[in-house]
N, C-alpha and C. Protein backbone atom coordinates (compact mmCIF):
# COMPACT_ATOMS: atom_id res chain seq x y z
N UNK A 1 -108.47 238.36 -93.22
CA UNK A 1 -107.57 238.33 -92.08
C UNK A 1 -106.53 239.42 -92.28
N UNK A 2 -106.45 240.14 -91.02
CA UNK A 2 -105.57 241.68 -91.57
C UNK A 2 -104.10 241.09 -91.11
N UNK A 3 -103.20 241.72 -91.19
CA UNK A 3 -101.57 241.75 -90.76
C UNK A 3 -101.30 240.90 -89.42
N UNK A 4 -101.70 242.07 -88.35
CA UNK A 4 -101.71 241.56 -87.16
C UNK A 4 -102.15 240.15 -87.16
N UNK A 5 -103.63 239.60 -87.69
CA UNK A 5 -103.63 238.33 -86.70
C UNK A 5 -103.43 237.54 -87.61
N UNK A 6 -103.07 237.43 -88.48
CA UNK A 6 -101.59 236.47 -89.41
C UNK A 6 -100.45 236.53 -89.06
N UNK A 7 -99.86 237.03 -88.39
CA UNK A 7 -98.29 236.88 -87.55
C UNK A 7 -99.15 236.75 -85.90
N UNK A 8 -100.08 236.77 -85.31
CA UNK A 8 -100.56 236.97 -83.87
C UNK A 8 -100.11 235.44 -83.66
N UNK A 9 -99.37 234.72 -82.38
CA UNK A 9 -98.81 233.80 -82.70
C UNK A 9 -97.66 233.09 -82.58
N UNK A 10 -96.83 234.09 -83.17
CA UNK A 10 -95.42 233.28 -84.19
C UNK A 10 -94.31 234.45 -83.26
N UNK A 11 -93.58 233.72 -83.44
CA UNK A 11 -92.82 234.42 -82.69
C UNK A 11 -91.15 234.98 -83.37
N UNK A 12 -91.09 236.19 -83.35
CA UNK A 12 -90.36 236.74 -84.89
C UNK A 12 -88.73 236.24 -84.27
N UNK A 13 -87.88 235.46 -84.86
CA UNK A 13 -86.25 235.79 -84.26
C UNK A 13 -85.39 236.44 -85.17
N UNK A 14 -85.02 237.20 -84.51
CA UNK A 14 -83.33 238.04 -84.38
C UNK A 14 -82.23 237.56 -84.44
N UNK A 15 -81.67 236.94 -85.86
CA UNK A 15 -80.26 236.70 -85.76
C UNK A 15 -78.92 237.54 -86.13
N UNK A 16 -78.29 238.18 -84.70
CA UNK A 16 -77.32 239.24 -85.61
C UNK A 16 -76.18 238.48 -85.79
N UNK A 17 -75.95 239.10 -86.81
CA UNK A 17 -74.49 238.92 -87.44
C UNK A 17 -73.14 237.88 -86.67
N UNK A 18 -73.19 239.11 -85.79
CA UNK A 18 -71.93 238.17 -85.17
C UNK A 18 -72.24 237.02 -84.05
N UNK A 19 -73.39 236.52 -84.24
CA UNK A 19 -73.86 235.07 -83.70
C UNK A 19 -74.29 234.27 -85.04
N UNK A 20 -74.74 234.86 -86.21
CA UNK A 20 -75.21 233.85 -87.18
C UNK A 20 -74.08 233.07 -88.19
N UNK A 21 -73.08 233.02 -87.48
CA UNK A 21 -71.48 231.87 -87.69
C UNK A 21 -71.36 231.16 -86.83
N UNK A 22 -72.06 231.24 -85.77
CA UNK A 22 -72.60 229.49 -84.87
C UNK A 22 -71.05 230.01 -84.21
N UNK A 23 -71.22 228.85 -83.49
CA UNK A 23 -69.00 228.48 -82.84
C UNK A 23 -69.66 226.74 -82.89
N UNK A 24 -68.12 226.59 -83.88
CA UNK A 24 -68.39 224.82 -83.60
C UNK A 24 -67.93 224.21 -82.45
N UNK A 25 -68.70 223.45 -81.98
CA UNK A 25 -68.28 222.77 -80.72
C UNK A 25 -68.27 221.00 -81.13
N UNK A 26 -67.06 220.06 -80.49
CA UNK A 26 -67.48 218.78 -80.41
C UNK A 26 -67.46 217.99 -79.39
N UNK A 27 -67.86 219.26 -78.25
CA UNK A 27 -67.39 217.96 -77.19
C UNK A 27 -68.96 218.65 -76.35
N UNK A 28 -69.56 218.35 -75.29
CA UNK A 28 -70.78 219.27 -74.24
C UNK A 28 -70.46 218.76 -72.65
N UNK A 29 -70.38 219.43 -72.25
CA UNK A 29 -70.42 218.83 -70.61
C UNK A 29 -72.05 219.52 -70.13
N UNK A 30 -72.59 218.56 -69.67
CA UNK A 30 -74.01 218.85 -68.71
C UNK A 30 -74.01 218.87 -67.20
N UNK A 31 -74.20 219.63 -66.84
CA UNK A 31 -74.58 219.81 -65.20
C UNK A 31 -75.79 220.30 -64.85
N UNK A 32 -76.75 219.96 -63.49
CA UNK A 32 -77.43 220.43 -63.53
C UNK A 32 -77.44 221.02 -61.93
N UNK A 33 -79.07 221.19 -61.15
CA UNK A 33 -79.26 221.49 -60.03
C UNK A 33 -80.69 221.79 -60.00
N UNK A 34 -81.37 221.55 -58.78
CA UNK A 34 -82.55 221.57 -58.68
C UNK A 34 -83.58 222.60 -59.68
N UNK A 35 -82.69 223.83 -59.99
CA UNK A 35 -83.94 224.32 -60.88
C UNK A 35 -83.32 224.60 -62.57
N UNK A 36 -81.83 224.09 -62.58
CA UNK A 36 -81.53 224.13 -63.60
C UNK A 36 -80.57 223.35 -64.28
N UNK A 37 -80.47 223.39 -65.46
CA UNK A 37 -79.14 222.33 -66.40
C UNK A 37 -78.54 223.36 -67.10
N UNK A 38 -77.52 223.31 -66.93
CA UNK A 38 -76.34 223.88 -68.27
C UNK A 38 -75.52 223.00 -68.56
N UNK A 39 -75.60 223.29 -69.87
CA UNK A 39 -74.63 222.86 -71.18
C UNK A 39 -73.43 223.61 -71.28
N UNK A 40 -72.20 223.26 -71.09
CA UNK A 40 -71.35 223.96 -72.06
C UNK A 40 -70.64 222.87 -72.93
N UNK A 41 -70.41 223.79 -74.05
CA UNK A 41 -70.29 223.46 -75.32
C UNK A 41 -69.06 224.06 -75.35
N UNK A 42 -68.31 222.75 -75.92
CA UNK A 42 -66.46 223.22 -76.24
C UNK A 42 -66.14 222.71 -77.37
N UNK A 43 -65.26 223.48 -77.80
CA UNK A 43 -64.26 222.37 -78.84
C UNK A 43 -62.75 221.48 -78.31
N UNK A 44 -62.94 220.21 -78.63
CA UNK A 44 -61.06 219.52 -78.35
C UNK A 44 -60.78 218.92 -79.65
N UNK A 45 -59.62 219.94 -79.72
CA UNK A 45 -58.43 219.15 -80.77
C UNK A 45 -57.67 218.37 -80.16
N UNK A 46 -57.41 217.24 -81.55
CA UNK A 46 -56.29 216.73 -81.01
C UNK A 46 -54.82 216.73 -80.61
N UNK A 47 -54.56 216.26 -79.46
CA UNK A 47 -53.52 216.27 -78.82
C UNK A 47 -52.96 217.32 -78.22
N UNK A 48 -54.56 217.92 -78.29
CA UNK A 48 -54.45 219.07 -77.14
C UNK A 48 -55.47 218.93 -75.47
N UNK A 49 -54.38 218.94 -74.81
CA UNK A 49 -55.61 218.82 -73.18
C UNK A 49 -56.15 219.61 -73.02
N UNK A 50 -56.30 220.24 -73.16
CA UNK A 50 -57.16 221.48 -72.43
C UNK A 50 -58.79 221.90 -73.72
N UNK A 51 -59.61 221.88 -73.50
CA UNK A 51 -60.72 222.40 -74.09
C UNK A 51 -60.82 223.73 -73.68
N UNK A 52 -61.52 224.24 -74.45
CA UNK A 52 -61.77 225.79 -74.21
C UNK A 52 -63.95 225.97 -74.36
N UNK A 53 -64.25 226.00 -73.42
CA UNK A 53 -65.65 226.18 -73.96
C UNK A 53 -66.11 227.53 -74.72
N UNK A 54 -67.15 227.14 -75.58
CA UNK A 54 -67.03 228.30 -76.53
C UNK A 54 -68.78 228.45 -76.40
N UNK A 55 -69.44 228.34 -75.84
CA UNK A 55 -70.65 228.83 -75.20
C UNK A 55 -71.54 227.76 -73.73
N UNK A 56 -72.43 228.03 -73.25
CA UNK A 56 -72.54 227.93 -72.16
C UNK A 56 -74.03 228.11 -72.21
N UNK A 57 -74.96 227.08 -72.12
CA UNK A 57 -76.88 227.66 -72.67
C UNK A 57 -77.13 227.09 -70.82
N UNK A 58 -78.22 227.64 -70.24
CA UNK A 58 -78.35 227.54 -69.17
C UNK A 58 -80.07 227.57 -69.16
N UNK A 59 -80.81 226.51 -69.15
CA UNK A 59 -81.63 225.57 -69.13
C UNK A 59 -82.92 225.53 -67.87
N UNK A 60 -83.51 225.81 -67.84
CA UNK A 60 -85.17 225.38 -66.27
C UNK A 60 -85.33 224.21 -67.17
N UNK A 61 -85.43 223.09 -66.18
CA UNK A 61 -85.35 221.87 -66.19
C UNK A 61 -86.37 221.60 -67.37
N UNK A 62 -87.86 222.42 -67.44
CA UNK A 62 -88.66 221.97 -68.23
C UNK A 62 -88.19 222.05 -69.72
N UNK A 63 -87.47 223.27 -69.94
CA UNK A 63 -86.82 223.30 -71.33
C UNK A 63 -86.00 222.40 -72.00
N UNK A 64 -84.94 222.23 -71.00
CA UNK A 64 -84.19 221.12 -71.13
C UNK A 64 -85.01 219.79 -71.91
N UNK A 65 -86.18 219.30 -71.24
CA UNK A 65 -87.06 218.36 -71.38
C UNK A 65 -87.37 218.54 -73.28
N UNK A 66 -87.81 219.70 -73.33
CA UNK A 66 -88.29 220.09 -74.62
C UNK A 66 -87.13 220.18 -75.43
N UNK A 67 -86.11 220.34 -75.03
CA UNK A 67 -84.78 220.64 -75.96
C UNK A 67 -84.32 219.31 -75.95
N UNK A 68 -84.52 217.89 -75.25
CA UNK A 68 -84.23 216.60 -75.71
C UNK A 68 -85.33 216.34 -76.53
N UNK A 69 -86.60 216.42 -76.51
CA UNK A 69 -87.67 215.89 -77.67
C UNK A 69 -87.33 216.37 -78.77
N UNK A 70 -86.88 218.15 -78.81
CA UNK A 70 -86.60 218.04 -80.10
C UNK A 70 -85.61 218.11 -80.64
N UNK A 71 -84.04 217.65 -79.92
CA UNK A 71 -83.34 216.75 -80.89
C UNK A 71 -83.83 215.46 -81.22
N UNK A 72 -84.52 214.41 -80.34
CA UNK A 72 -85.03 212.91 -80.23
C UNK A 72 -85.87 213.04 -82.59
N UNK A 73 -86.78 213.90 -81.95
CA UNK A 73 -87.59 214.50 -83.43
C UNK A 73 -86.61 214.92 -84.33
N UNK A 74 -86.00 215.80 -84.43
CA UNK A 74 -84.70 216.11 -85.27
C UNK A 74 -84.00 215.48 -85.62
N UNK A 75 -83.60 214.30 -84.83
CA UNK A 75 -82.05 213.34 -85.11
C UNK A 75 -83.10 212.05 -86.06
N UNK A 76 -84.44 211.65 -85.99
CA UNK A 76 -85.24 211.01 -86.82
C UNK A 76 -85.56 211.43 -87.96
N UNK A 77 -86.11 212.85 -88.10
CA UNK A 77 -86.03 212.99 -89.63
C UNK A 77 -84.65 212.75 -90.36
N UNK A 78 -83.40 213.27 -89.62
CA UNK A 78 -82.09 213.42 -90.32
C UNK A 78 -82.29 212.01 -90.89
N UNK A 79 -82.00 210.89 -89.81
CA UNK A 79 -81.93 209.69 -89.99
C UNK A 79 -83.04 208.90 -91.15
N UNK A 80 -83.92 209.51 -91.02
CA UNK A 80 -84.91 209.00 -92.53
C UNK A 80 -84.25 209.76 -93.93
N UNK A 81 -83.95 210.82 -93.73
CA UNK A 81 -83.45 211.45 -95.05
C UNK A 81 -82.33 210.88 -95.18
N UNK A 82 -81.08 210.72 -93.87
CA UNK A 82 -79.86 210.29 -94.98
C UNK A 82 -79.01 208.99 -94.51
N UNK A 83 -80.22 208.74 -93.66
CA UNK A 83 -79.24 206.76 -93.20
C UNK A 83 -79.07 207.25 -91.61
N UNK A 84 -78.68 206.11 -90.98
CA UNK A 84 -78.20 206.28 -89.50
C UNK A 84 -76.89 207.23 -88.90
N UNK A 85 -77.00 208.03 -87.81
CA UNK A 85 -75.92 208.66 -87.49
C UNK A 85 -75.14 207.39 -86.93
N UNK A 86 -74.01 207.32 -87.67
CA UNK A 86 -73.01 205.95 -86.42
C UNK A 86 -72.22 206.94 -85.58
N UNK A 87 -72.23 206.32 -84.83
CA UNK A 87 -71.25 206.58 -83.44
C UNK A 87 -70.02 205.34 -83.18
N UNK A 88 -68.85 205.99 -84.09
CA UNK A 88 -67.84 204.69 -83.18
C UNK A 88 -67.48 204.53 -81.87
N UNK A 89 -66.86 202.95 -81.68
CA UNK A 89 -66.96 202.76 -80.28
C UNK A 89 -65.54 203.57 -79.63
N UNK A 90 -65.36 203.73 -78.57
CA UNK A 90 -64.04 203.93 -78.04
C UNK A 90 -63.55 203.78 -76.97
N UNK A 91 -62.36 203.57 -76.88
CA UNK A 91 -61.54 203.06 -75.57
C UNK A 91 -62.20 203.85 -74.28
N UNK A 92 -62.18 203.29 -73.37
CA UNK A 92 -62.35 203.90 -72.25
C UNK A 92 -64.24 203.88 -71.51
N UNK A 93 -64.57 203.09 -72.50
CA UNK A 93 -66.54 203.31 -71.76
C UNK A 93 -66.81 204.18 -72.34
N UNK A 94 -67.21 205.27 -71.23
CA UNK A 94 -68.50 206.55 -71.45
C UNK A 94 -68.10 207.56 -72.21
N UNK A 95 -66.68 207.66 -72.61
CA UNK A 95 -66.37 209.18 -72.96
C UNK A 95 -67.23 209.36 -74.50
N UNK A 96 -67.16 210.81 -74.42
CA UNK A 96 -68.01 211.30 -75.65
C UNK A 96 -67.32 211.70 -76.32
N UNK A 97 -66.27 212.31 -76.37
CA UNK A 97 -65.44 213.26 -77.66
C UNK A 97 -65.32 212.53 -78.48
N UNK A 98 -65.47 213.38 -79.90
CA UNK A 98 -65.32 213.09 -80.77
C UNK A 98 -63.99 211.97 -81.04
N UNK A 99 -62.94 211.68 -80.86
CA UNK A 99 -62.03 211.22 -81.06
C UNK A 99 -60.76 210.89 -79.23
N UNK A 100 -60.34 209.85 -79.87
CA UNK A 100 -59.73 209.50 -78.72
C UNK A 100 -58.94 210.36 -77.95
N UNK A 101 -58.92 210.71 -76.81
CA UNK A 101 -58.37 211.74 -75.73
C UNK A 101 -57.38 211.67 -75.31
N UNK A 102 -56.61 210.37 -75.84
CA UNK A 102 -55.25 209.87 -75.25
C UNK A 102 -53.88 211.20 -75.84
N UNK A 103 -52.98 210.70 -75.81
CA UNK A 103 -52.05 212.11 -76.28
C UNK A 103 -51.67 212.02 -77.77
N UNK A 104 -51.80 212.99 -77.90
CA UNK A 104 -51.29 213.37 -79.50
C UNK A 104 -50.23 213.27 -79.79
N UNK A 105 -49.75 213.03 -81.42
CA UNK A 105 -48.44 212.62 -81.91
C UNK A 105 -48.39 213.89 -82.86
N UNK A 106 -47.15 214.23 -82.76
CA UNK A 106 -46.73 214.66 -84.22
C UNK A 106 -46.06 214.20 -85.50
């Protein structure tokens, strides 16, 4: 088997530099529309209102689909290797942030 059809296939990625430091995010807002979903991805500190989003992935519905299976697959191995992700509960129902949204103290 020569070069070519041992990589024929696979699909090579490109990570430069000034994307391969990620941006941490802990909060996501989802929206969608008939042919698409976006994510943006923010960070909130506390006892600060305002979030700032720090990227923005923009989704055809079918991907989206594939990008929940494979966290669903992803978040199971984690969970066999190192115990359950907990999620505490918090005031208010549905909200997601990481930590309570109410106002900050100094």
């Amino acid at each position: 088997m020569n070069e070519n059809n041992k990589n024929q296939g696979q699909l090579q990625l490109e990570l430069p530099q000034d994307v391969a430091q990620g941006e941490y995010a802990n909060f996501a807002v989802i929206t969608h529309s008939s042919s698409d979903f976006i994510v943006d991805f923010a960070r909130v500190l506390p006892g600060v209102p305002k979030a700032t989003v720090k990227s923005r992935v923009i989704l055809a519905p079918e991907h989206a689909k594939r990008l929940l299976g494979a966290l669903q697959e992803n978040i199971m191995r984690y969970e066999r290797a190192f115990g359950p992700i907990k999620i505490p509960e918090q005031k208010g129902g549905g909200a997601i942030a990481p930590f309570d949204l109410g106002k900050g103290q100094a």
